[in-house]
PDB file of N, CA and C in Angstrom:
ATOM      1  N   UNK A   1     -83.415  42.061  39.882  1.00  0.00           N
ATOM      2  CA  UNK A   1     -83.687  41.223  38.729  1.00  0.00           C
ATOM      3  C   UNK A   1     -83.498  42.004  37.427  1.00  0.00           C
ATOM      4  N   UNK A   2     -84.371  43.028  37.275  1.00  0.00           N
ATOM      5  CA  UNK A   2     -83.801  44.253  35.818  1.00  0.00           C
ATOM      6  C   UNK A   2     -82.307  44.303  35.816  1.00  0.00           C
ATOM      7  N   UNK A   3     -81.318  44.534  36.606  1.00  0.00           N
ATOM      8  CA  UNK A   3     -80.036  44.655  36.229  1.00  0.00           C
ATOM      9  C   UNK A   3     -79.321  43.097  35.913  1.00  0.00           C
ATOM     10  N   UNK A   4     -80.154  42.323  36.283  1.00  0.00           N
ATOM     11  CA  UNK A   4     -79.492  40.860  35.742  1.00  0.00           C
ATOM     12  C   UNK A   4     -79.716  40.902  34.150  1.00  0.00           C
ATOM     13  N   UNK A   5     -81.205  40.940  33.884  1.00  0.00           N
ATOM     14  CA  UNK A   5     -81.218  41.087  32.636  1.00  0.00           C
ATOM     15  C   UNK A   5     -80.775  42.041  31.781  1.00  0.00           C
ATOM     16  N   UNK A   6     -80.451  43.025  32.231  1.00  0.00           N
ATOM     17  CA  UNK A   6     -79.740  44.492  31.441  1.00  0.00           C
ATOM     18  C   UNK A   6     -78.259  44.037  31.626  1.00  0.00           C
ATOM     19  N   UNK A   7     -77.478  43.421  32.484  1.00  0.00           N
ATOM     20  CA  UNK A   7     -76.444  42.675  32.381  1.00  0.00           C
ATOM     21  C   UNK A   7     -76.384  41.804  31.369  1.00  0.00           C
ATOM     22  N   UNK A   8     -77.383  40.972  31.236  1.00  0.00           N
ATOM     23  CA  UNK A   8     -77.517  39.719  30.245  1.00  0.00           C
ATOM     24  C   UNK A   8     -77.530  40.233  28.618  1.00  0.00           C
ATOM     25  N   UNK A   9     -78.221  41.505  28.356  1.00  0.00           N
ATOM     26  CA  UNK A   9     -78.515  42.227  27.650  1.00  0.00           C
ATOM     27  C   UNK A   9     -77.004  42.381  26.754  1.00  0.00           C
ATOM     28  N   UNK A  10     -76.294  43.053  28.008  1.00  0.00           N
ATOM     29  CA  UNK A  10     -75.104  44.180  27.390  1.00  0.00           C
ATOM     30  C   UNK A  10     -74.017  42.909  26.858  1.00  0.00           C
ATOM     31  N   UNK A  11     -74.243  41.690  27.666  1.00  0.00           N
ATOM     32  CA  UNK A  11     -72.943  40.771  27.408  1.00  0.00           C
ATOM     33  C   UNK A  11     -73.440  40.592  26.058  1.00  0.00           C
ATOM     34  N   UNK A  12     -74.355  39.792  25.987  1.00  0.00           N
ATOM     35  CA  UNK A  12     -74.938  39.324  24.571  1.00  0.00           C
ATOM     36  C   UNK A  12     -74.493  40.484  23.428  1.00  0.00           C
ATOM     37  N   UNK A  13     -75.260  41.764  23.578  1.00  0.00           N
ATOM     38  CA  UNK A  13     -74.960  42.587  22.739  1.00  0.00           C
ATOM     39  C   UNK A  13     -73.543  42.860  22.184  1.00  0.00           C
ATOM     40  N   UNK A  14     -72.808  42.802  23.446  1.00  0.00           N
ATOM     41  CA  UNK A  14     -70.765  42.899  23.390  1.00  0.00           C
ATOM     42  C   UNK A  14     -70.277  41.409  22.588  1.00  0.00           C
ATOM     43  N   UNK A  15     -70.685  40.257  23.197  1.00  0.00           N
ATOM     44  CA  UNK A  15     -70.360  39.487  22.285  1.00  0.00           C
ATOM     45  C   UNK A  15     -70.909  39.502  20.693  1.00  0.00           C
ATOM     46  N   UNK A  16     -71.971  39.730  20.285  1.00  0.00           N
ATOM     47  CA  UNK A  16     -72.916  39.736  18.789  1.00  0.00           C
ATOM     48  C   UNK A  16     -71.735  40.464  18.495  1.00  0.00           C
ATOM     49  N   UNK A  17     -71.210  41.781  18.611  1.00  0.00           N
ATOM     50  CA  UNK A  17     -70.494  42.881  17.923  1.00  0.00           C
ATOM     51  C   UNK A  17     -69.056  42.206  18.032  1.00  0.00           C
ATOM     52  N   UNK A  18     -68.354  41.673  18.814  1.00  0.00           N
ATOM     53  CA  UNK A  18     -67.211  40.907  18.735  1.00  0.00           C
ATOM     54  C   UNK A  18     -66.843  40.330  18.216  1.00  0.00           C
ATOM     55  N   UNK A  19     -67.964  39.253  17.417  1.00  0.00           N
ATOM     56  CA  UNK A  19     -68.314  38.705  16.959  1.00  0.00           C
ATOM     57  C   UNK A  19     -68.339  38.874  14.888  1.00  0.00           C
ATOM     58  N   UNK A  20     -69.373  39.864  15.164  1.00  0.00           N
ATOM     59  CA  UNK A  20     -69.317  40.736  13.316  1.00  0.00           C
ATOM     60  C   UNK A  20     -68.351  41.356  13.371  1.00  0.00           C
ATOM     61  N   UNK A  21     -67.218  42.070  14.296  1.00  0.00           N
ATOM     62  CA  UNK A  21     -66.145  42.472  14.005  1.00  0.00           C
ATOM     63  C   UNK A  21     -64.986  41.762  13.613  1.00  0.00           C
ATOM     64  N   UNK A  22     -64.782  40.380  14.256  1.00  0.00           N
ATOM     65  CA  UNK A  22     -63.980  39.137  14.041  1.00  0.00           C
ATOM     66  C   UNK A  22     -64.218  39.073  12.337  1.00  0.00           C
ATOM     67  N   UNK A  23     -65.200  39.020  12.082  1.00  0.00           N
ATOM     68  CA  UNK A  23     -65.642  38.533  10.662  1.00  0.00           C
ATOM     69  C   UNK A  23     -65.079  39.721   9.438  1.00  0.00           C
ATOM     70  N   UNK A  24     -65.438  40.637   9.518  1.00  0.00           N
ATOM     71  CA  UNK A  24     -65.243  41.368   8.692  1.00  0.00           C
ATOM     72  C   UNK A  24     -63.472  42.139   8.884  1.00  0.00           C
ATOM     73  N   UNK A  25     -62.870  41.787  10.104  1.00  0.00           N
ATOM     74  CA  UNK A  25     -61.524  41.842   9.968  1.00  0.00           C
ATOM     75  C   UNK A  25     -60.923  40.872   9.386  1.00  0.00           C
ATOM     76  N   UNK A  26     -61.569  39.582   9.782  1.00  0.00           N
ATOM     77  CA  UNK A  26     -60.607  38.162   9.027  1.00  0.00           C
ATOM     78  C   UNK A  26     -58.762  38.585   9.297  1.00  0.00           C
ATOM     79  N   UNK A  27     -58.459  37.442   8.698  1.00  0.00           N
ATOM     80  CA  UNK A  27     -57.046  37.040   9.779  1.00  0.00           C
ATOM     81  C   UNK A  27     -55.864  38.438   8.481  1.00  0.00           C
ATOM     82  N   UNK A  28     -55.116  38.601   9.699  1.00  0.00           N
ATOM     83  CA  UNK A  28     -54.011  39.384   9.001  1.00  0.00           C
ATOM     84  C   UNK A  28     -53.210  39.001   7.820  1.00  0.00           C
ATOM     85  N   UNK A  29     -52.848  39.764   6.890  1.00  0.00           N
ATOM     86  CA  UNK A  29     -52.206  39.205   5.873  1.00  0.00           C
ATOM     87  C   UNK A  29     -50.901  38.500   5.936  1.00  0.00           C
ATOM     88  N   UNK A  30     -50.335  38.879   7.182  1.00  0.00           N
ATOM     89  CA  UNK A  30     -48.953  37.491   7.576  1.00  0.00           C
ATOM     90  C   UNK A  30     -49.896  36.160   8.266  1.00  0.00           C
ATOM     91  N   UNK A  31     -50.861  36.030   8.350  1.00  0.00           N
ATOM     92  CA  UNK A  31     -51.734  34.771   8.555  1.00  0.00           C
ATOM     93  C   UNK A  31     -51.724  34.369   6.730  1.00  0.00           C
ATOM     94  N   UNK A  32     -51.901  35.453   6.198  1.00  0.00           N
ATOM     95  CA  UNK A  32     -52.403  34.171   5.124  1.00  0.00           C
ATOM     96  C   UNK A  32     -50.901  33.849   4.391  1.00  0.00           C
ATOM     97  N   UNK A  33     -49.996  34.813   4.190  1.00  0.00           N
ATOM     98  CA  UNK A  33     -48.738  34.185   3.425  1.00  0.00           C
ATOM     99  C   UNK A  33     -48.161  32.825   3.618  1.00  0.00           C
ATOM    100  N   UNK A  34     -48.458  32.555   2.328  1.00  0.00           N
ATOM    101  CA  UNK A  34     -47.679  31.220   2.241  1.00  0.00           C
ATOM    102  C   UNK A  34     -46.349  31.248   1.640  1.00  0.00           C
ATOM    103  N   UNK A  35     -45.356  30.188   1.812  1.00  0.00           N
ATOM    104  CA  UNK A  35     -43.662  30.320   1.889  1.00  0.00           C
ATOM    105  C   UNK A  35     -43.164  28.887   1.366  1.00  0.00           C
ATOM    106  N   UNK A  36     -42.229  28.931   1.094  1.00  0.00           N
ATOM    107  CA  UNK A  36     -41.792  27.386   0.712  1.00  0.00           C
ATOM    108  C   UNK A  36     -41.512  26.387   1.948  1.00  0.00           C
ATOM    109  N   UNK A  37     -41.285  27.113   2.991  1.00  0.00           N
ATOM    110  CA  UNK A  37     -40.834  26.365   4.152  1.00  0.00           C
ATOM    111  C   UNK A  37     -42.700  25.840   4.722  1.00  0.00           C
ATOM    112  N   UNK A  38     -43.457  26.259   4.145  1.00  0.00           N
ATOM    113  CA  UNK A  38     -45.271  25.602   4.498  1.00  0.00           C
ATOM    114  C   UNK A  38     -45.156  24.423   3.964  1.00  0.00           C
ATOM    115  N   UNK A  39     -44.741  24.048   2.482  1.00  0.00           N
ATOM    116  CA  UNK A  39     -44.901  23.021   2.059  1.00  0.00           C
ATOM    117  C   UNK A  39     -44.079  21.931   1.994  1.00  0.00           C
ATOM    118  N   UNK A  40     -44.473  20.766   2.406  1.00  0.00           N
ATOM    119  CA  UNK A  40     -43.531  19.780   3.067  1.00  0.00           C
ATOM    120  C   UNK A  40     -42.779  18.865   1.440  1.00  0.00           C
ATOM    121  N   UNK A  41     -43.680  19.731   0.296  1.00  0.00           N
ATOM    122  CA  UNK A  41     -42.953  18.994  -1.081  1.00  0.00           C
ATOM    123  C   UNK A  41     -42.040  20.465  -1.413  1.00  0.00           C
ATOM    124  N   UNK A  42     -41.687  20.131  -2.953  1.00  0.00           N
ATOM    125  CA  UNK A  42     -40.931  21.630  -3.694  1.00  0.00           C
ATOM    126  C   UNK A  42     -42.349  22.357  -3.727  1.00  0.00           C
ATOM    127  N   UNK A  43     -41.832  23.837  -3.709  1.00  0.00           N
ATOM    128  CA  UNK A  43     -42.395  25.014  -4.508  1.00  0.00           C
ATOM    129  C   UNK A  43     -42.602  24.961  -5.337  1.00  0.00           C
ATOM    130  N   UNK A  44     -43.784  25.083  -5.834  1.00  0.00           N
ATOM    131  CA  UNK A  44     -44.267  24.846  -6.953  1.00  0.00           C
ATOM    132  C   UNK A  44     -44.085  26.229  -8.147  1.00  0.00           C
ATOM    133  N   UNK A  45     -43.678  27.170  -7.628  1.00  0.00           N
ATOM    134  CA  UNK A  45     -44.086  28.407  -8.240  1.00  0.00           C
ATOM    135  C   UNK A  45     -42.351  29.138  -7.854  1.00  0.00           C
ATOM    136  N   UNK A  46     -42.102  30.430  -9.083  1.00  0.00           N
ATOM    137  CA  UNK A  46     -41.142  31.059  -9.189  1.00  0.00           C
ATOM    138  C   UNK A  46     -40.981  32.308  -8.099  1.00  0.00           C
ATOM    139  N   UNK A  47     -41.981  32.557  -7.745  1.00  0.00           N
ATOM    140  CA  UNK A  47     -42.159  33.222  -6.723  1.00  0.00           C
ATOM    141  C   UNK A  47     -41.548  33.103  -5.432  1.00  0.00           C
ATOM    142  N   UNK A  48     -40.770  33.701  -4.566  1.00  0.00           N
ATOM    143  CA  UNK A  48     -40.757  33.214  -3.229  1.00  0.00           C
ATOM    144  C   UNK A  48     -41.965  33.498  -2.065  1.00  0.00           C
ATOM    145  N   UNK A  49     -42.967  34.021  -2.226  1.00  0.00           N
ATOM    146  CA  UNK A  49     -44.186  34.156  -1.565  1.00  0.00           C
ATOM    147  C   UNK A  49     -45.787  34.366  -2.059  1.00  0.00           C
ATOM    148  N   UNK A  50     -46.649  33.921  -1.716  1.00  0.00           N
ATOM    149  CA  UNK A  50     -47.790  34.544  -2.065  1.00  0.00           C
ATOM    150  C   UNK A  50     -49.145  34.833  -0.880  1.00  0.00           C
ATOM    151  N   UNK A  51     -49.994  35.320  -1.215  1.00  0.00           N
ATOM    152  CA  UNK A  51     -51.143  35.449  -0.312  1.00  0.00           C
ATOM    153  C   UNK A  51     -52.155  34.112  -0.809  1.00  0.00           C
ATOM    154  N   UNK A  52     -52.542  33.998   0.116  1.00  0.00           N
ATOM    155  CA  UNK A  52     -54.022  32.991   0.564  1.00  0.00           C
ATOM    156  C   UNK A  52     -54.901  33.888  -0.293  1.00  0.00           C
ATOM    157  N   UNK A  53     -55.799  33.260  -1.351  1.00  0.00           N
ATOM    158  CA  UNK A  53     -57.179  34.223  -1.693  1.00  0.00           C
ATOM    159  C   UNK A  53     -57.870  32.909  -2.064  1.00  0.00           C
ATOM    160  N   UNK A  54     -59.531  32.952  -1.543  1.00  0.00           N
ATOM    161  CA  UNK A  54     -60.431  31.575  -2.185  1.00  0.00           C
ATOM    162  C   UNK A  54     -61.802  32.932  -2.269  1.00  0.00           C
ATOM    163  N   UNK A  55     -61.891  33.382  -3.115  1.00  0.00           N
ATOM    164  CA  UNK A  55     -63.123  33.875  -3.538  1.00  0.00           C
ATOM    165  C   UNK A  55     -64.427  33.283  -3.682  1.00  0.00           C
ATOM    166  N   UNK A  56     -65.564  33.253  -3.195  1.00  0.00           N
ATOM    167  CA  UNK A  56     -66.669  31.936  -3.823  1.00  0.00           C
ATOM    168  C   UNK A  56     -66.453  30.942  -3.369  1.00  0.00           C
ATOM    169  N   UNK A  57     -65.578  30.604  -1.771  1.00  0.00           N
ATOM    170  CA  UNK A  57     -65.637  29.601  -0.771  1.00  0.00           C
ATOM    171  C   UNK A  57     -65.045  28.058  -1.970  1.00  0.00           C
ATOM    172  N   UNK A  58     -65.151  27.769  -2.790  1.00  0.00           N
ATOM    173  CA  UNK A  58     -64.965  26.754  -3.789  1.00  0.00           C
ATOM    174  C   UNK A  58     -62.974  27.173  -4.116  1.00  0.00           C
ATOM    175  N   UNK A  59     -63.339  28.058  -4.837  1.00  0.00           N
ATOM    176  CA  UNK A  59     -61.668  28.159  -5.495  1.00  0.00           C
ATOM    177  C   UNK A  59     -60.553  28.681  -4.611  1.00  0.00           C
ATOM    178  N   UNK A  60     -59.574  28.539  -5.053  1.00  0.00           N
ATOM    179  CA  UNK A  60     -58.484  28.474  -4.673  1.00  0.00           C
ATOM    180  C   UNK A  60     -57.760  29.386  -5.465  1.00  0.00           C
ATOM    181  N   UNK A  61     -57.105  30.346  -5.123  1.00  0.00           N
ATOM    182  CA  UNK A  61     -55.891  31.400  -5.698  1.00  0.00           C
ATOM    183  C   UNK A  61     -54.848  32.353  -4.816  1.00  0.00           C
ATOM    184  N   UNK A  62     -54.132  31.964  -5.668  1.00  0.00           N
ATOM    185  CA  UNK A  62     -52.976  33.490  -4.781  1.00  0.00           C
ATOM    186  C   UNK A  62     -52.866  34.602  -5.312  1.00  0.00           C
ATOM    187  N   UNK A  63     -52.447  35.717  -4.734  1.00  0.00           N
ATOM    188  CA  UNK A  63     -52.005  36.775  -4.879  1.00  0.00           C
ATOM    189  C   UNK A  63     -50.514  37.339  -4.752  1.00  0.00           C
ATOM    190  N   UNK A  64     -49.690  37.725  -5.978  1.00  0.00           N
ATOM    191  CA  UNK A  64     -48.386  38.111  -5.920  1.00  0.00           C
ATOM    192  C   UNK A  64     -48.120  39.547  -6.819  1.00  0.00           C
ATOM    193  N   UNK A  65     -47.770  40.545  -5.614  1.00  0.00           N
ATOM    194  CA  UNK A  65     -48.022  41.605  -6.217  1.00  0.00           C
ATOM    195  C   UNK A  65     -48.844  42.235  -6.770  1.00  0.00           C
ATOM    196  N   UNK A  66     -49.966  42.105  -6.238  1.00  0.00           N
ATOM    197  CA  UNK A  66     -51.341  42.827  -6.618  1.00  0.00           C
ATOM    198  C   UNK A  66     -52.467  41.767  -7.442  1.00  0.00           C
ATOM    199  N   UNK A  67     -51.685  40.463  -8.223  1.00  0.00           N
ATOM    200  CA  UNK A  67     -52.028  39.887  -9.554  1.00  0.00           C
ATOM    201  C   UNK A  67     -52.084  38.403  -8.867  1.00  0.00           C
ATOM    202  N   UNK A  68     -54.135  38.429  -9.071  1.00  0.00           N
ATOM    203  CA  UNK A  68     -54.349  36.795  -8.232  1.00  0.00           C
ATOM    204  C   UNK A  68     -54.474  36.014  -9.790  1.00  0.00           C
ATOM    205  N   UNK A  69     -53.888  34.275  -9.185  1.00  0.00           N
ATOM    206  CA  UNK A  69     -54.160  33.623  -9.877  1.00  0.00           C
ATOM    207  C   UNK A  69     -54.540  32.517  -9.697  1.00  0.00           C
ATOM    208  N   UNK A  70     -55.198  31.689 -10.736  1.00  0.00           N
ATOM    209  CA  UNK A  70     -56.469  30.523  -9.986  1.00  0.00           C
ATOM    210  C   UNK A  70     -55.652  29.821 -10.105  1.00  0.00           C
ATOM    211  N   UNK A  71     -55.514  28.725  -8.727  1.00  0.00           N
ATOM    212  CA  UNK A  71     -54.667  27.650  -8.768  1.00  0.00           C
ATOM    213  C   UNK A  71     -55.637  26.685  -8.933  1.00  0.00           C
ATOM    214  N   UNK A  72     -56.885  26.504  -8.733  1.00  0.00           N
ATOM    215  CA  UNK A  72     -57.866  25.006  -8.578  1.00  0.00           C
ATOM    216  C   UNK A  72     -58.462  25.171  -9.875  1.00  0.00           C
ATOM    217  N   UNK A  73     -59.346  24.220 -10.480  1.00  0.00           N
ATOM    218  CA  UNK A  73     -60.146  24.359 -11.984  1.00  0.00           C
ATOM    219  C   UNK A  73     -61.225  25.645 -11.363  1.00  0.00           C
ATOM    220  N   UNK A  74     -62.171  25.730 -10.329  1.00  0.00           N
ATOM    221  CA  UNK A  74     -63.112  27.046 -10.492  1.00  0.00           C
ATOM    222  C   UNK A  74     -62.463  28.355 -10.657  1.00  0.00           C
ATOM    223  N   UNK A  75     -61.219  28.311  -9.827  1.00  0.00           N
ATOM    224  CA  UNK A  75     -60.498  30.093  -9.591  1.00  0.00           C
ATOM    225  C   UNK A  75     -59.663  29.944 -10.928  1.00  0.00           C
ATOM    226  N   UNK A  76     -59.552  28.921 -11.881  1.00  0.00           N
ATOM    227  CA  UNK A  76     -58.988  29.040 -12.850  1.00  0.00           C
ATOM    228  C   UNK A  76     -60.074  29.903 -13.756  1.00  0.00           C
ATOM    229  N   UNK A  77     -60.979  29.153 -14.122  1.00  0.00           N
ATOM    230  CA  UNK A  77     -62.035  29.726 -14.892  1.00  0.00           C
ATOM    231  C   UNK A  77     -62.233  30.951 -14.867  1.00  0.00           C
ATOM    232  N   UNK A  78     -63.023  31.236 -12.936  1.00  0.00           N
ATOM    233  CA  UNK A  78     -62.770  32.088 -13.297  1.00  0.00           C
ATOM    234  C   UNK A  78     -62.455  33.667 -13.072  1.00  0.00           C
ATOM    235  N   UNK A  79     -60.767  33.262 -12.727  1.00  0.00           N
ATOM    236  CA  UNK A  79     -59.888  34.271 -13.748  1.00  0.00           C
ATOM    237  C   UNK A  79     -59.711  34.346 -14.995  1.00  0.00           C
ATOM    238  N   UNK A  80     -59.919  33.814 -15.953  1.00  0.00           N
ATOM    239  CA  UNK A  80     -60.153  33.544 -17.263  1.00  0.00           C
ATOM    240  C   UNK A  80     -61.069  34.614 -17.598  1.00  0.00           C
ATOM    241  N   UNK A  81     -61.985  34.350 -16.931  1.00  0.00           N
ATOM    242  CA  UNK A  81     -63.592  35.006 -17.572  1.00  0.00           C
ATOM    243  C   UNK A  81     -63.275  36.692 -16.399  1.00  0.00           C
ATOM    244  N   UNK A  82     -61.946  36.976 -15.911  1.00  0.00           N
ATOM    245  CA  UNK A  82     -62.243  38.548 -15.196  1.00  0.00           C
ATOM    246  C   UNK A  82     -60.673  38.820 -15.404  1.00  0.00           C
ATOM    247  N   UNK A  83     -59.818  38.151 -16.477  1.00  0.00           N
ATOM    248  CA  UNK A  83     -58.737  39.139 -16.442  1.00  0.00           C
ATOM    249  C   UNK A  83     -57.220  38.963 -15.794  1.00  0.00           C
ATOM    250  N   UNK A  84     -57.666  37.813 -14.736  1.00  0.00           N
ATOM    251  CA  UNK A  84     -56.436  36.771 -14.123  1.00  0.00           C
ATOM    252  C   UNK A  84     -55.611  36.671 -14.789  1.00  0.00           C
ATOM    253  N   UNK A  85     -54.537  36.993 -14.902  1.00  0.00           N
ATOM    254  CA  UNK A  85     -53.167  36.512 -15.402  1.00  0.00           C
ATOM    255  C   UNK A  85     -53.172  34.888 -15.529  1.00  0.00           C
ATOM    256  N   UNK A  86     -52.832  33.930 -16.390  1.00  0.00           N
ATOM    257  CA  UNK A  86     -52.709  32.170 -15.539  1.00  0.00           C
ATOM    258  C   UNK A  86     -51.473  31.888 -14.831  1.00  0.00           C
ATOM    259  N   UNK A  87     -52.094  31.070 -14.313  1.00  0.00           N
ATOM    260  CA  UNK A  87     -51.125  30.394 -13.285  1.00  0.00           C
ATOM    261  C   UNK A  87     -49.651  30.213 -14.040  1.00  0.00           C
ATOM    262  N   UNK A  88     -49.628  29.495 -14.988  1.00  0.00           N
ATOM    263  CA  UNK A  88     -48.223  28.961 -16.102  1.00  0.00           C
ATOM    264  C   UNK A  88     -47.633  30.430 -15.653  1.00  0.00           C
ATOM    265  N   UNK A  89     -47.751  31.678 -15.288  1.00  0.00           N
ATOM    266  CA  UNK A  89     -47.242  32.276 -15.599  1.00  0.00           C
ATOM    267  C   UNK A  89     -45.775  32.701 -14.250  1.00  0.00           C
ATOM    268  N   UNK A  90     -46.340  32.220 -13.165  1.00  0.00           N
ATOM    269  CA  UNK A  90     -45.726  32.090 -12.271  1.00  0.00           C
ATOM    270  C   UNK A  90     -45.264  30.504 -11.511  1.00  0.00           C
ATOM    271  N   UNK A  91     -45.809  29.129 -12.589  1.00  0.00           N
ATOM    272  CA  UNK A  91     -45.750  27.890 -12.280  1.00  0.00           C
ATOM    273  C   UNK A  91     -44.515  27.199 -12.833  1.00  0.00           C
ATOM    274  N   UNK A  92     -43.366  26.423 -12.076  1.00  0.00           N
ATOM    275  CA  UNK A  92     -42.416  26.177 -11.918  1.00  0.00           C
ATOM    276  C   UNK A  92     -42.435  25.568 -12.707  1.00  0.00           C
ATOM    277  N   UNK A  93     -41.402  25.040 -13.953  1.00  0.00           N
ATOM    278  CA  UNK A  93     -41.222  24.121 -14.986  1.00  0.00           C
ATOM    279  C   UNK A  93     -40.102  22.692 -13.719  1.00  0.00           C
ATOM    280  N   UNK A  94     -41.438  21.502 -14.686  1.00  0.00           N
ATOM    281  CA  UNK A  94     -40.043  20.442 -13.739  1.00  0.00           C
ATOM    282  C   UNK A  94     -39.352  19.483 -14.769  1.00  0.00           C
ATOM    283  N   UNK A  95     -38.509  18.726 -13.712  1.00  0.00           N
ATOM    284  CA  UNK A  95     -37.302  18.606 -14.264  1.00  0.00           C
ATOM    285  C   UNK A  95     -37.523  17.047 -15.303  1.00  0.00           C
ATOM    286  N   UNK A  96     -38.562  15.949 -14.594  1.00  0.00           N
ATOM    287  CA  UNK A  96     -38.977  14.868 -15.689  1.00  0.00           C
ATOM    288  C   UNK A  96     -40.512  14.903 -15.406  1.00  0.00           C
ATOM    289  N   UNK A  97     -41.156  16.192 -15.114  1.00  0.00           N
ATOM    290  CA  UNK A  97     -42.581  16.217 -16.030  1.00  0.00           C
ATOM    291  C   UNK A  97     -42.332  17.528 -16.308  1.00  0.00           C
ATOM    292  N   UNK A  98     -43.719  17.549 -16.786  1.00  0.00           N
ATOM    293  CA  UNK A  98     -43.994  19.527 -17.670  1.00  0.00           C
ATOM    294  C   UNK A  98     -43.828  20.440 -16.438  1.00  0.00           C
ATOM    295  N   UNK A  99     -44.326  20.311 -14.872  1.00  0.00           N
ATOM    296  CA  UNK A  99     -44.303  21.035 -13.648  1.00  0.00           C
ATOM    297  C   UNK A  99     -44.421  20.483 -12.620  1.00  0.00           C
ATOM    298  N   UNK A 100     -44.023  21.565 -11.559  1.00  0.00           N
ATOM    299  CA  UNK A 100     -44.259  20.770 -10.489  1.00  0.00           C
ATOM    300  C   UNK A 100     -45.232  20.746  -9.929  1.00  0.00           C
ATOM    301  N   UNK A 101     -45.342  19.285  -9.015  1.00  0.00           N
ATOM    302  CA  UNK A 101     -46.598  19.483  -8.508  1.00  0.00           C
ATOM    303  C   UNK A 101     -47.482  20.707  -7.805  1.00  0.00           C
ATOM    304  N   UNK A 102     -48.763  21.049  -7.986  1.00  0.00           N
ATOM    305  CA  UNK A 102     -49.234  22.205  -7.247  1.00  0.00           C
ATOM    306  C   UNK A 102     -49.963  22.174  -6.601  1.00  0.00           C
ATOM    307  N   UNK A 103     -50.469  20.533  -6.140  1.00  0.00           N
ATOM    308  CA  UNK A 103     -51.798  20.038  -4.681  1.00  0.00           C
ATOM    309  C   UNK A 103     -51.656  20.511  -4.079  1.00  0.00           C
ATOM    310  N   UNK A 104     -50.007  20.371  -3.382  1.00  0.00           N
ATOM    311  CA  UNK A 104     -50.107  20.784  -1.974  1.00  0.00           C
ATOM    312  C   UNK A 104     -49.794  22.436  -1.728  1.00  0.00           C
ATOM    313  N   UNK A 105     -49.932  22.942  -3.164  1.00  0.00           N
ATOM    314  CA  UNK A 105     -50.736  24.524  -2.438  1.00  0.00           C
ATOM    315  C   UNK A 105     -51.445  24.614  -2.505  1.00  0.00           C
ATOM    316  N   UNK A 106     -52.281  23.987  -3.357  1.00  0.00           N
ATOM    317  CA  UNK A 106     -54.098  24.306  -3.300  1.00  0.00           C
ATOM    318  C   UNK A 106     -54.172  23.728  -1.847  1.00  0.00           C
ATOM    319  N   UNK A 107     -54.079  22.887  -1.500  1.00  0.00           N
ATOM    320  CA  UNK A 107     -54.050  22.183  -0.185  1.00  0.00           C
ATOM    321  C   UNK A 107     -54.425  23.463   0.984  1.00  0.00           C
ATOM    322  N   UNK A 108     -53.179  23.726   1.272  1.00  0.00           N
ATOM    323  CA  UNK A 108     -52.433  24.955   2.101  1.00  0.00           C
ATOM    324  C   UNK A 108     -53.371  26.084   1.655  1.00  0.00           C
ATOM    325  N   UNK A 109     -53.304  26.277   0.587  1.00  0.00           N
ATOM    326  CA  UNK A 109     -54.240  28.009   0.144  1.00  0.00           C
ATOM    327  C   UNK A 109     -55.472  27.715   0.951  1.00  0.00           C
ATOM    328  N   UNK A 110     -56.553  26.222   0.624  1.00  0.00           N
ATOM    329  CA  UNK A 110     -58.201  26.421   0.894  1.00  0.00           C
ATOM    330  C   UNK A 110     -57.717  26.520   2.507  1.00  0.00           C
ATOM    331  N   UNK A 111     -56.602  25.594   2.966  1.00  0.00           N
ATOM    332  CA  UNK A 111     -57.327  25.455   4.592  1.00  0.00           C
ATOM    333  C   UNK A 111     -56.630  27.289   5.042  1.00  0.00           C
ATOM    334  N   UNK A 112     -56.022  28.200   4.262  1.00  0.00           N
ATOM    335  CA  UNK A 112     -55.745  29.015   4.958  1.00  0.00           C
ATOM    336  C   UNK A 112     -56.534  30.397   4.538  1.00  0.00           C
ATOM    337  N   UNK A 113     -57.544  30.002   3.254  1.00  0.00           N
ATOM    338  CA  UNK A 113     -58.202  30.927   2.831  1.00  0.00           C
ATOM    339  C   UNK A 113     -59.395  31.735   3.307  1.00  0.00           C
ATOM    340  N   UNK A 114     -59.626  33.265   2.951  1.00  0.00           N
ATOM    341  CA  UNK A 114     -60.672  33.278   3.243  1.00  0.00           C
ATOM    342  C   UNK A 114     -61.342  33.998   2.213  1.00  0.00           C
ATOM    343  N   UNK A 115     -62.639  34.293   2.705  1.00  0.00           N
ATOM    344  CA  UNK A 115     -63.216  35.335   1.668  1.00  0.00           C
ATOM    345  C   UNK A 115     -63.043  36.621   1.441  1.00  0.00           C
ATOM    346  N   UNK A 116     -62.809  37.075  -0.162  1.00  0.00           N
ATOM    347  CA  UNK A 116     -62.273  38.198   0.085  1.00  0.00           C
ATOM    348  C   UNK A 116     -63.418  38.970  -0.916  1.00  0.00           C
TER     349      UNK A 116
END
């Protein structure tokens, strides 16, 4: 009976740690790149790639070349208020409005984001 529970013990313990290790690795950075071929509209952005970043579970931003920028109104702010480059700066001019649409990366960024 002691080695059932010292069995029961070690699994539990192996999973808990499997577990906080999953977490604090979070998914590889070719998990989070996003590409034009993700989005089923145009690219919204001049860029041909960026990273997944949602800081504060709420916002939404990418990363291109070191330099994140808020794509949703919170990760807009605030990058504003820490130094963010804006978005306009890498956001596609369109052809009969001011840009192109950019939902469907916020879209794509939250469901592929994590915390960083």
């Amino acid at each position: 009976m002691e080695t059932a529970v010292t069995w029961i013990y070690f699994v539990g313990v192996a999973a808990f740690l499997f577990w906080i290790w999953g977490l604090l690795s979070g998914p590889s950075a070719t998990q989070m790149e996003i590409a034009p071929d993700d989005l089923s509209g145009a690219w919204p952005l001049t860029v041909d790639e960026v990273q997944a970043y949602c800081p504060g579970g709420v916002m939404a931003a990418v990363e291109v070349n070191g330099k994140r920028y808020g794509i949703n109104g919170p990760a807009s702010t605030y990058g504003e208020q820490h130094g963010w480059p804006p978005i306009e700066d890498i956001w596609k001019q369109g052809d009969l409005v001011p840009r192109v649409s950019i939902s469907e990366l916020i879209s794509v960024v939250r469901d592929r984001c994590v915390d960083a």
